[in-house]
Protein backbone atom coordinates (compact mmCIF):
# COMPACT_ATOMS: atom_id res chain seq x y z
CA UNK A 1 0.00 0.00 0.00
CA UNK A 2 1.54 3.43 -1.03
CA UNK A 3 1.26 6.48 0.92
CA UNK A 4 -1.84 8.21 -0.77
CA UNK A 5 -3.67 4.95 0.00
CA UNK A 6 -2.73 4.31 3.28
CA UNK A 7 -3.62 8.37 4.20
CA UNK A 8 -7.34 7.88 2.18
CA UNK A 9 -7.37 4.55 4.74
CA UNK A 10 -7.20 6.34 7.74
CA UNK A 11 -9.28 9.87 6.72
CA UNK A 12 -12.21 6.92 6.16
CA UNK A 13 -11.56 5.14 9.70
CA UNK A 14 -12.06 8.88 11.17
CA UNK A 15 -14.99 9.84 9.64
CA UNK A 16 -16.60 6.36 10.39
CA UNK A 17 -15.92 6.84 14.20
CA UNK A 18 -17.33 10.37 14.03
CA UNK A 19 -20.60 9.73 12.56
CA UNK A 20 -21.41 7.51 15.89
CA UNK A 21 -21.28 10.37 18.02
CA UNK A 22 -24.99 11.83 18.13
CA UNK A 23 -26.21 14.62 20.45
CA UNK A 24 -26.03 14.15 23.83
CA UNK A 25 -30.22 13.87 25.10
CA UNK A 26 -30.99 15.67 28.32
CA UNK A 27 -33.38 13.72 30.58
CA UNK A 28 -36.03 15.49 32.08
CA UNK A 29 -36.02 16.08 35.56
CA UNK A 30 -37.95 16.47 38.53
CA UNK A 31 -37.04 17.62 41.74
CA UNK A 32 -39.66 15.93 44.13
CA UNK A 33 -38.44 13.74 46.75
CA UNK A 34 -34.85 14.49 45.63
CA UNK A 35 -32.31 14.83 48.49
CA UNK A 36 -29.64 16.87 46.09
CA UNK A 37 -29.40 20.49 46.90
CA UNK A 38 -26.32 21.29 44.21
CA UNK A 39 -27.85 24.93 43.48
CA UNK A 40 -29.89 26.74 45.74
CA UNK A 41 -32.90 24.29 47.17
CA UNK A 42 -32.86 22.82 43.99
CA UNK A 43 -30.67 19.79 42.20
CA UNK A 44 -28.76 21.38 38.92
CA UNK A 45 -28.13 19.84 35.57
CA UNK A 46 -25.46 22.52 34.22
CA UNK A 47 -26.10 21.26 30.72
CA UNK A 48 -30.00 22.51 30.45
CA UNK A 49 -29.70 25.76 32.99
CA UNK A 50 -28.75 29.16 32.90
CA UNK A 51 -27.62 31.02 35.83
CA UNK A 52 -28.25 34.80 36.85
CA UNK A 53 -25.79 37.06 38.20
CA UNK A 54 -26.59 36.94 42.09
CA UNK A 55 -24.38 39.77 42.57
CA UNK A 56 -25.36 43.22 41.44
CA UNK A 57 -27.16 45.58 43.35
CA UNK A 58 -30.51 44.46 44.79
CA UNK A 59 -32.97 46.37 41.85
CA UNK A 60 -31.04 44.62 38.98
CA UNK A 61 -32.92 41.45 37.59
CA UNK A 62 -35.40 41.97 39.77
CA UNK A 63 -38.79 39.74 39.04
CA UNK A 64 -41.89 41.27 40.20
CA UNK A 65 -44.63 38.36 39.02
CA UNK A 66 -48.38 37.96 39.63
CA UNK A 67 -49.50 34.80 40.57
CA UNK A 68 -52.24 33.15 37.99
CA UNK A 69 -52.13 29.21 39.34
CA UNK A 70 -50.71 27.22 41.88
CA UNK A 71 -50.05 24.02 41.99
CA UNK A 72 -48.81 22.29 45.65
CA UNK A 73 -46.12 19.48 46.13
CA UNK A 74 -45.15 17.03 49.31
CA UNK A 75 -41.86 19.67 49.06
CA UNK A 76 -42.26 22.57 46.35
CA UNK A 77 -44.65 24.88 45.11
CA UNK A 78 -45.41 25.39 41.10
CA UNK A 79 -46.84 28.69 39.88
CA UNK A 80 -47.69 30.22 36.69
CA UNK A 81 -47.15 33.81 36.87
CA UNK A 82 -47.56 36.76 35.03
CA UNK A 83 -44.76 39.51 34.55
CA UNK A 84 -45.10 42.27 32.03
CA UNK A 85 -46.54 40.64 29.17
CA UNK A 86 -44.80 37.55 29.76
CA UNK A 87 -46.73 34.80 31.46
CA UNK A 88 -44.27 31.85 32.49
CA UNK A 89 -43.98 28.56 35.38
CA UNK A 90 -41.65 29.55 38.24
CA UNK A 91 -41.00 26.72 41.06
CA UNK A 92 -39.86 27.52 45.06
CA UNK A 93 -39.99 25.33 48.72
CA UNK A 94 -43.26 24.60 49.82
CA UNK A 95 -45.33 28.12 51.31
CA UNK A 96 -48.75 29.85 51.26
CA UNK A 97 -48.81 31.33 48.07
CA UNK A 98 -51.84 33.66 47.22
CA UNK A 99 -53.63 33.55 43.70
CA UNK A 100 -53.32 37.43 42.86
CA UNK A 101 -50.83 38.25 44.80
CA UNK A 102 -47.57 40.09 43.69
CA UNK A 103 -43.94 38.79 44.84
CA UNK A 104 -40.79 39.19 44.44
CA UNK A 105 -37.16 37.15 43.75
CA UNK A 106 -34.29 37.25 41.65
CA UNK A 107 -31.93 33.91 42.14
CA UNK A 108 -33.24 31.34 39.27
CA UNK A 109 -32.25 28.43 37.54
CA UNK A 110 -33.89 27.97 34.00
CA UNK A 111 -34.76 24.50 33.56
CA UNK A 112 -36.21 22.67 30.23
CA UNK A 113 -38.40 19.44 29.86
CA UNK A 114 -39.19 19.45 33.70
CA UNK A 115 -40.95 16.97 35.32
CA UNK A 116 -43.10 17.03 38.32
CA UNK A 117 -44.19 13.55 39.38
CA UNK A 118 -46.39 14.52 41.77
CA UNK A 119 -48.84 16.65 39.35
CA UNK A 120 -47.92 14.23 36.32
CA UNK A 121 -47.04 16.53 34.11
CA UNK A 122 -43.56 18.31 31.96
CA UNK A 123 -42.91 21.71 31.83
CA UNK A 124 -41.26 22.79 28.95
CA UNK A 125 -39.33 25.04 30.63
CA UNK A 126 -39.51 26.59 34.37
CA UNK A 127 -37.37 28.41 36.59
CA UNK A 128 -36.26 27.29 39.90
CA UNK A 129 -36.36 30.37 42.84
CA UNK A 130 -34.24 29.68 45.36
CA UNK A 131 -36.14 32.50 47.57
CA UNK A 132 -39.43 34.08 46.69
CA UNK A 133 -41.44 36.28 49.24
CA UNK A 134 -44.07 38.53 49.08
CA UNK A 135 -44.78 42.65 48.13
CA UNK A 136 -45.05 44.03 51.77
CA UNK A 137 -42.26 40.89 53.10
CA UNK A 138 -40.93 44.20 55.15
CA UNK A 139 -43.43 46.18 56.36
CA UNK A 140 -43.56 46.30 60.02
CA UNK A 141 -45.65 49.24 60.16
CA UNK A 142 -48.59 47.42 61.36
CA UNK A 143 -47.12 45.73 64.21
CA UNK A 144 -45.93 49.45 65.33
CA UNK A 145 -49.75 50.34 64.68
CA UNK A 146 -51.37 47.79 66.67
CA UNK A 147 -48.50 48.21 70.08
CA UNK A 148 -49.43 51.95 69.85
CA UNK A 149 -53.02 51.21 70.12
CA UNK A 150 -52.12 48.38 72.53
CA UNK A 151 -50.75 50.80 74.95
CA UNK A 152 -53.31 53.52 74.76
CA UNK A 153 -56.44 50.88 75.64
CA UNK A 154 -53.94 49.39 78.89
CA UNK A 155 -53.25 52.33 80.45
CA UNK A 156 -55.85 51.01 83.65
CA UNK A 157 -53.93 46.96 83.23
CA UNK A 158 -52.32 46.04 86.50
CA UNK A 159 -48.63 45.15 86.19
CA UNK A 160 -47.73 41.98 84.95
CA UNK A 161 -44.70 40.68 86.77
CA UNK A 162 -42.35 38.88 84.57
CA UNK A 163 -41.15 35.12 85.02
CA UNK A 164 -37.51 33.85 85.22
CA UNK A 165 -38.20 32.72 81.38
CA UNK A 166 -38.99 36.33 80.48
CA UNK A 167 -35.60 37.89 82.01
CA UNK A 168 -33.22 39.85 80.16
CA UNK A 169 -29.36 39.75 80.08
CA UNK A 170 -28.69 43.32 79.52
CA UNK A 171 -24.97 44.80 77.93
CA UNK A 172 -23.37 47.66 79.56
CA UNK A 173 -25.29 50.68 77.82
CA UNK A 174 -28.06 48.84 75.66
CA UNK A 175 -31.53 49.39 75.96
CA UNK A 176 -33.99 47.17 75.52
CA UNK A 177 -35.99 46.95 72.06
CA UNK A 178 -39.19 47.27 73.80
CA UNK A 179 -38.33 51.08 75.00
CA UNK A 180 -37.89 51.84 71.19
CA UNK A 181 -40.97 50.15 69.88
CA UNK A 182 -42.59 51.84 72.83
CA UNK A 183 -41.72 55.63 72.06
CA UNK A 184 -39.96 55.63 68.64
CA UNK A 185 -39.76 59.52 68.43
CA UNK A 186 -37.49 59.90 70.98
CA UNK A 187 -34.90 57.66 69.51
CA UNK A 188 -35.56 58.73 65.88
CA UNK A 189 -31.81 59.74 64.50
CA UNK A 190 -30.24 58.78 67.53
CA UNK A 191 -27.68 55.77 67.66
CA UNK A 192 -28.79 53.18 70.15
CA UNK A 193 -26.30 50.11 71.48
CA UNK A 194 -29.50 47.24 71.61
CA UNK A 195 -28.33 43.79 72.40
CA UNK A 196 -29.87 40.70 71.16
CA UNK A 197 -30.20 37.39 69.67
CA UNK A 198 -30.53 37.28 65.71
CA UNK A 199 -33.51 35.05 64.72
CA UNK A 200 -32.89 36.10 60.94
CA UNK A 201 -30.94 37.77 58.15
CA UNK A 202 -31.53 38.74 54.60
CA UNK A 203 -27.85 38.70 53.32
CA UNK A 204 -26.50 40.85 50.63
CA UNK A 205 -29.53 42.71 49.76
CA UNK A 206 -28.96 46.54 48.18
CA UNK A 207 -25.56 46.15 49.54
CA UNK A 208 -26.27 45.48 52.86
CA UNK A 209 -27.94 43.06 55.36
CA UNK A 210 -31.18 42.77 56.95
CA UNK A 211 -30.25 40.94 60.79
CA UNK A 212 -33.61 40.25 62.62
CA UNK A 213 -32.89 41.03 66.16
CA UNK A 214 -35.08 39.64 69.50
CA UNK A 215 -34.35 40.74 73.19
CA UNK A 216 -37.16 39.03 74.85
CA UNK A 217 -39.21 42.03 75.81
CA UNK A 218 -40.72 42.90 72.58
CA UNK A 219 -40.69 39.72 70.54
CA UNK A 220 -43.94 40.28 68.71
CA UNK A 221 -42.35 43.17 66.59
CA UNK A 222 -40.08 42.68 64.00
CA UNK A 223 -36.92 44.63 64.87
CA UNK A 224 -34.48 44.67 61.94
CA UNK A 225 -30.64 46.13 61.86
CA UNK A 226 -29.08 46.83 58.32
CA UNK A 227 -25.53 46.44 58.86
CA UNK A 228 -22.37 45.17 56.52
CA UNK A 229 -21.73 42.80 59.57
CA UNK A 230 -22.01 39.21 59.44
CA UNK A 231 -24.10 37.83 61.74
CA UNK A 232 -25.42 34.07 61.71
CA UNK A 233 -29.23 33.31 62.67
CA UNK A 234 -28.53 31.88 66.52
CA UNK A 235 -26.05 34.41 67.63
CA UNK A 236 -26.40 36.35 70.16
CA UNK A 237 -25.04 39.97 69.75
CA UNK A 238 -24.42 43.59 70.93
CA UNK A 239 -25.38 46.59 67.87
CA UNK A 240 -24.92 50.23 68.09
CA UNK A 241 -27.11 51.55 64.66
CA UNK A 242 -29.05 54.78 64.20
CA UNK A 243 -33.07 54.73 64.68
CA UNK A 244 -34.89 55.90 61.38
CA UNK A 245 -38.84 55.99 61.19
CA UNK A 246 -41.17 55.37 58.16
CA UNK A 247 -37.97 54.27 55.62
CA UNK A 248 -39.30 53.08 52.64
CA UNK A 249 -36.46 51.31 50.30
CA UNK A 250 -38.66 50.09 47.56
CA UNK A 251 -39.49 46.49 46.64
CA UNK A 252 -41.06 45.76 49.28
CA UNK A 253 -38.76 46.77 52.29
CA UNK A 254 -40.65 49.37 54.11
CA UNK A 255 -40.36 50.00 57.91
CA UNK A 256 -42.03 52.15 60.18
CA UNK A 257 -38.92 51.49 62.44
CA UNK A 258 -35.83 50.33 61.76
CA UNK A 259 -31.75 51.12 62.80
CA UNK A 260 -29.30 51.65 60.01
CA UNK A 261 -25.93 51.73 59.42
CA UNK A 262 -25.66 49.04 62.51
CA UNK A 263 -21.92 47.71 63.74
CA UNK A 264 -21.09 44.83 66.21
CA UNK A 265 -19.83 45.82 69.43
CA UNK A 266 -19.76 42.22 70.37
């Protein structure tokens, strides 16, 4: 065999092995009783998903959807939602949603030829939201509401005398969250030292984070600290942070009271 053969020999043999490589086929998926959690609350397949940037500020890719259907799982939720003019299948963990309703979230996976067991069915393509919550998520003006109306109708209650379970372990120089909540105005621009255990954060949200804080003497309002400290849900902490009244930031995160700008003392 000469040398033009012998090259036409093996040009053939490549070609032939070639032609047996198809497409690869993507399975579809579902994500009931799954134990994965690769991305967010959800398993990922990177070959049939498309991730968002997570890290710009808080009003970039921001979804604000209407709710049109829901569908309940053992785990997750399914809705169809309407945003704009674009009406679409979004999927989160298991929660109350309301038909009507408007919510937010901006973490998604996009996911094609989905399947949900549970409600027999494939969705050609839905996006998996690792946190959705609701239009007024942060509005704790009608907590302050109802403890301002609380005190004005008590004003003739006996004293209630607290039990061991109710006693606080105050810092040096904090005050407790209940004499805020309890006369607002006089705090309002003022940097307070509160001390506290954090029962919740919002991380990284308009450049900042949201830290839930709960002293024991006012535990039915919401008190929240924005702060670029990290705190973890469980720890118990010492703030200084300025008081500000009726803040509205948009998208959802308005407060009657809230302290800003908070640092941890310890």
């Amino acid at each position: 065999m000469n040398l033009q053969h012998f090259l036409q020999a093996a040009i053939f043999s490549i070609l032939l092995i070639s032609c047996n490589n198809g497409p690869k086929v993507i399975k579809a998926q579902s994500i009931e009783n799954s134990s994965e959690t690769k991305s967010g609350i959800f398993s990922g397949d990177s070959d049939s998903e498309q991730k968002e940037d997570n890290f710009r500020s808080f009003s970039e890719d921001l979804h604000t959807v209407v709710v049109n259907e829901v569908l309940q799982a053992s785990r997750y939720v399914y809705l169809n939602v309407t945003e704009g003019n674009k009406q679409f299948w979004i999927a989160t963990s298991k929660k109350e949603i309301l038909v009507g309703e408007t919510y937010y979230y901006k973490r998604n996976l996009l996911k094609t030829n989905f399947e949900s067991k549970e409600n027999a069915r494939v969705f050609d393509t839905i996006y998996l939201v690792t946190s959705l919550v609701s239009k007024n998520h942060g509005d704790n003006s009608n907590s302050l509401t109802e403890i301002k109306s609380t005190q004005e109708t008590e004003t003739n209650s006996k004293e209630v005398i607290p039990t061991h379970t109710e006693e606080i372990i105050e810092h040096a120089g904090s005050i407790k969250i209940a004499d805020i909540v309890e006369n607002p105005k006089d705090y309002q621009g003022k940097t307070v030292q509160v001390s506290g255990e954090c029962v919740k954060v919002n991380p990284g949200i308009m450049d900042r984070n949201w830290i839930h804080l709960q002293d024991g003497s006012k535990n039915d309002f919401d008190l929240v600290v924005t702060s670029n400290a990290v705190v973890t849900e469980g720890t118990v902490v010492t703030m200084r942070a300025k008081v500000s009244l009726d803040r509205d930031f948009g998208s959802g995160y308005k407060f009657a009271l809230i302290l800003e700008d908070g640092i941890v003392v310890e």
